[in-house]
C-alpha atoms as a PDB file:
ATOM      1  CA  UNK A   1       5.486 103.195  37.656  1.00  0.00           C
ATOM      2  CA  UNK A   2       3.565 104.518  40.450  1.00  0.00           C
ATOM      3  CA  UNK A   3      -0.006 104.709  39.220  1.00  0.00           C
ATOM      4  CA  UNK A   4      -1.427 101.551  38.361  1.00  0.00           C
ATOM      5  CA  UNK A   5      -5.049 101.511  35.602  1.00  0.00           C
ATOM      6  CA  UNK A   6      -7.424  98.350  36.485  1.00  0.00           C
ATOM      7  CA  UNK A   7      -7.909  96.822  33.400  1.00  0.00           C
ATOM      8  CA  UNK A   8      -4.420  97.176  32.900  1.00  0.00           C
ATOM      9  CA  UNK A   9      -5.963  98.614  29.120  1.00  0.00           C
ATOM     10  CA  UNK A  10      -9.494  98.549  27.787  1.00  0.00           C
ATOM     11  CA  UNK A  11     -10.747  96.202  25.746  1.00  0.00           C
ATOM     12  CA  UNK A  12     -14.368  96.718  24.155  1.00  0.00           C
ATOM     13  CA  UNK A  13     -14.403  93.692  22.516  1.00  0.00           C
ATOM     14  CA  UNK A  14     -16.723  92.386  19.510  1.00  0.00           C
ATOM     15  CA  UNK A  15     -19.261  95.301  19.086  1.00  0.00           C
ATOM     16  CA  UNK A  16     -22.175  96.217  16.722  1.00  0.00           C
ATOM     17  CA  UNK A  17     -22.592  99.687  15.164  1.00  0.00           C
ATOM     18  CA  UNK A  18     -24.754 102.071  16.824  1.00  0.00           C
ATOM     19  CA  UNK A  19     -24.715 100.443  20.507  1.00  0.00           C
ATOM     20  CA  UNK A  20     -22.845 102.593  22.882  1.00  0.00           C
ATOM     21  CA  UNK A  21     -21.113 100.716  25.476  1.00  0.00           C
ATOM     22  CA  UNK A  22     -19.694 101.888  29.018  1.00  0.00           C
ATOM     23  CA  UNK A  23     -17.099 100.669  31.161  1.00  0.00           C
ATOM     24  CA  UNK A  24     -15.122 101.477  34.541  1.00  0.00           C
ATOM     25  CA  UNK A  25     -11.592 102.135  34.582  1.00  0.00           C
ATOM     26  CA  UNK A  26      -9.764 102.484  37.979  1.00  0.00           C
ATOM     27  CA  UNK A  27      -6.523 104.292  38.504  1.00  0.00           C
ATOM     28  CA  UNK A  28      -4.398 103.550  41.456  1.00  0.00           C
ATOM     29  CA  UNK A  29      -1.862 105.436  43.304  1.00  0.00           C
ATOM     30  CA  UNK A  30       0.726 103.564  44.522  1.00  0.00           C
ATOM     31  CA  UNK A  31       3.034 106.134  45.686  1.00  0.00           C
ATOM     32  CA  UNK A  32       3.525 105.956  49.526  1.00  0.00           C
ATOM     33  CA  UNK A  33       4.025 109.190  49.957  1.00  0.00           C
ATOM     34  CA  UNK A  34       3.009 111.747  46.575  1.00  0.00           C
ATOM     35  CA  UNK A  35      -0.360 112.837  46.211  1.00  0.00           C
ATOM     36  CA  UNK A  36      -1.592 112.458  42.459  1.00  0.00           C
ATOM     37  CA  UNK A  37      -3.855 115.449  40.819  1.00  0.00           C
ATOM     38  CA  UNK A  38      -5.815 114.827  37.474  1.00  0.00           C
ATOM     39  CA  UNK A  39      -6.450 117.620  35.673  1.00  0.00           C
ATOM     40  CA  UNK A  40      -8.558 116.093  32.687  1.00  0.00           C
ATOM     41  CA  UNK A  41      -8.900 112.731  31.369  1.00  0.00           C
ATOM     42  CA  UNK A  42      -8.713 113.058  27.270  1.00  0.00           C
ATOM     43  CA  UNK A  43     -10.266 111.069  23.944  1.00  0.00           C
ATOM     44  CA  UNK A  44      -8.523 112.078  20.961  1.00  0.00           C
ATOM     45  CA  UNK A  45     -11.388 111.098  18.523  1.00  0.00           C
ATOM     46  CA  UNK A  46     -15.580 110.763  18.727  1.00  0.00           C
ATOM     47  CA  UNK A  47     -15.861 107.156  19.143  1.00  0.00           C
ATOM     48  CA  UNK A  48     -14.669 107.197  22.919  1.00  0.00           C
ATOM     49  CA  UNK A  49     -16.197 109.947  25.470  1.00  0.00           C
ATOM     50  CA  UNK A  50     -14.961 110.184  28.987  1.00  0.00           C
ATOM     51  CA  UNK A  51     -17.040 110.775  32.126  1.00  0.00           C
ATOM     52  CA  UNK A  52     -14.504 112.502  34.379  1.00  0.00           C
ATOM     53  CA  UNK A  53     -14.471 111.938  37.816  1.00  0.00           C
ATOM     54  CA  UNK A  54     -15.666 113.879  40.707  1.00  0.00           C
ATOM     55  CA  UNK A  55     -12.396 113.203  42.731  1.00  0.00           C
ATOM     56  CA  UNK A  56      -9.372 114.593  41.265  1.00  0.00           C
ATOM     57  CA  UNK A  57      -6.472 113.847  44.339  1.00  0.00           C
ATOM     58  CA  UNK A  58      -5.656 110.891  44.907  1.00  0.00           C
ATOM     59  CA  UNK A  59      -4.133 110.615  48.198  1.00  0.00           C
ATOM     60  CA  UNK A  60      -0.617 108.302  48.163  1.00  0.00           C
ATOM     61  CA  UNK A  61      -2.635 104.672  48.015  1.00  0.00           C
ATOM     62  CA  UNK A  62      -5.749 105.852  47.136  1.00  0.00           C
ATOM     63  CA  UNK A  63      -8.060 105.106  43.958  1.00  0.00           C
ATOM     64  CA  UNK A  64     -10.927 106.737  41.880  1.00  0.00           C
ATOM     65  CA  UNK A  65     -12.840 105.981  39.075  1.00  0.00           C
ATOM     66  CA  UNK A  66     -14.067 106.890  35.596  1.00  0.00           C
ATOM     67  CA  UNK A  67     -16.120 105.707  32.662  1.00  0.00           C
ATOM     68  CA  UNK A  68     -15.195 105.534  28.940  1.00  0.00           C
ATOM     69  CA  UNK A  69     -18.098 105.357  26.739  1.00  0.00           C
ATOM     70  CA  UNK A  70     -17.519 103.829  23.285  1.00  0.00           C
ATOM     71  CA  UNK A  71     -19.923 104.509  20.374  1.00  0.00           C
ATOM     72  CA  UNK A  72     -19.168 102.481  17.122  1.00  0.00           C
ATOM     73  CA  UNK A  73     -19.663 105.144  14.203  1.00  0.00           C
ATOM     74  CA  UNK A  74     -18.312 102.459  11.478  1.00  0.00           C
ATOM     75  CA  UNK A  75     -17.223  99.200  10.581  1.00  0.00           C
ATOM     76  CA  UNK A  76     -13.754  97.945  11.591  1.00  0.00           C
ATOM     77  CA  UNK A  77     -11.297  98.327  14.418  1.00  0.00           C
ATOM     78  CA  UNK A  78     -10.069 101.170  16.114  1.00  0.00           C
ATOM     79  CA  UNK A  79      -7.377 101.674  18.953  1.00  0.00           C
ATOM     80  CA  UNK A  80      -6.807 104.403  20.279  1.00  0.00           C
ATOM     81  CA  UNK A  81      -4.941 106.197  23.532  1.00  0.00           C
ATOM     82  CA  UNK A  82      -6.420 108.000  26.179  1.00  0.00           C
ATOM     83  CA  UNK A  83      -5.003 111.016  27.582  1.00  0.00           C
ATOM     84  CA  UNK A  84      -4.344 111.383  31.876  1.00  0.00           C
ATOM     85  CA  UNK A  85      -3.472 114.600  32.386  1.00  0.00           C
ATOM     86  CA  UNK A  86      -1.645 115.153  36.097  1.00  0.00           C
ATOM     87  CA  UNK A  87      -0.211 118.250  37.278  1.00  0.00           C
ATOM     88  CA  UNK A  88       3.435 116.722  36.090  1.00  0.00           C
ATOM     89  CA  UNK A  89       2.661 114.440  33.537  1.00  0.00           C
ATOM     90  CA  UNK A  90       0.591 112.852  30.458  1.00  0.00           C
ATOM     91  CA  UNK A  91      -0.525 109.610  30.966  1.00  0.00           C
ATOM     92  CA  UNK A  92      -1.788 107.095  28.175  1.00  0.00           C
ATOM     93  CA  UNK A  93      -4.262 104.733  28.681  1.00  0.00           C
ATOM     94  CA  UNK A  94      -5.068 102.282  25.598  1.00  0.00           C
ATOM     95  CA  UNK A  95      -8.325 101.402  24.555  1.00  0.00           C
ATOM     96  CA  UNK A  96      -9.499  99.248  21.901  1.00  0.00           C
ATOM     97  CA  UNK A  97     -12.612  97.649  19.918  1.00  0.00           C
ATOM     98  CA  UNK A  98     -13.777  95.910  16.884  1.00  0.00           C
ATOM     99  CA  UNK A  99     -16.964  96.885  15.930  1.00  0.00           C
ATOM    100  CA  UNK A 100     -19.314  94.679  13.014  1.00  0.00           C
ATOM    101  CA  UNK A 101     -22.536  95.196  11.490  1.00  0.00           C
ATOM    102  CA  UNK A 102     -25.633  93.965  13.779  1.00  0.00           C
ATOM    103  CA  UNK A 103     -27.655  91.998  12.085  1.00  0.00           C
ATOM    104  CA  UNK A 104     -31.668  92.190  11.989  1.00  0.00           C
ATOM    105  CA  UNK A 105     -32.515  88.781  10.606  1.00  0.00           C
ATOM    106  CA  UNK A 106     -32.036  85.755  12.951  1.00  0.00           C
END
């Protein structure tokens, strides 16, 4: 595949309820020679919201950035896909967390 995601997927980790969380993703192209356009960047469901980038080309080797912000709403796991949209294509991006209780006793 030409277009490369750094993580490779997104892992939230061990979270508590209620604490939003926000991390970088980084997509890559690694074409030579086709330019890559991004129409939107997609979250099916309310515990993951997307700041889309500024950039939307990206030049043959070039990179941009984004951040997924994950609020835990309830107890449990979740995994989910993001959505990539390009001029050509859907991409999917998967993203994951396990979210617990926080306590308020030490």
């Amino acid at each position: 595949m030409w277009i490369r995601f750094d993580p490779p997927f997104l892992d939230f980790g061990n979270t508590h309820l209620g604490k939003e969380i926000k991390k970088e993703v980084r997509i890559i192209n690694m074409h030579d020679d086709k330019t890559l356009e991004i129409s939107s960047i997609e979250s099916p469901n309310k515990y993951f919201s997307i700041i889309q980038p500024k950039q939307r080309v990206l030049e043959p080797q070039d990179e941009i950035t984004f951040e997924v912000i994950f609020l835990p709403r309830k107890i449990g796991n979740v995994e989910q896909t993001l959505f990539i949209n390009t001029r050509t294509s859907k991409l999917k991006y998967p993203v994951s967390s396990i979210f617990k209780l926080c306590s308020l006793f030490f």
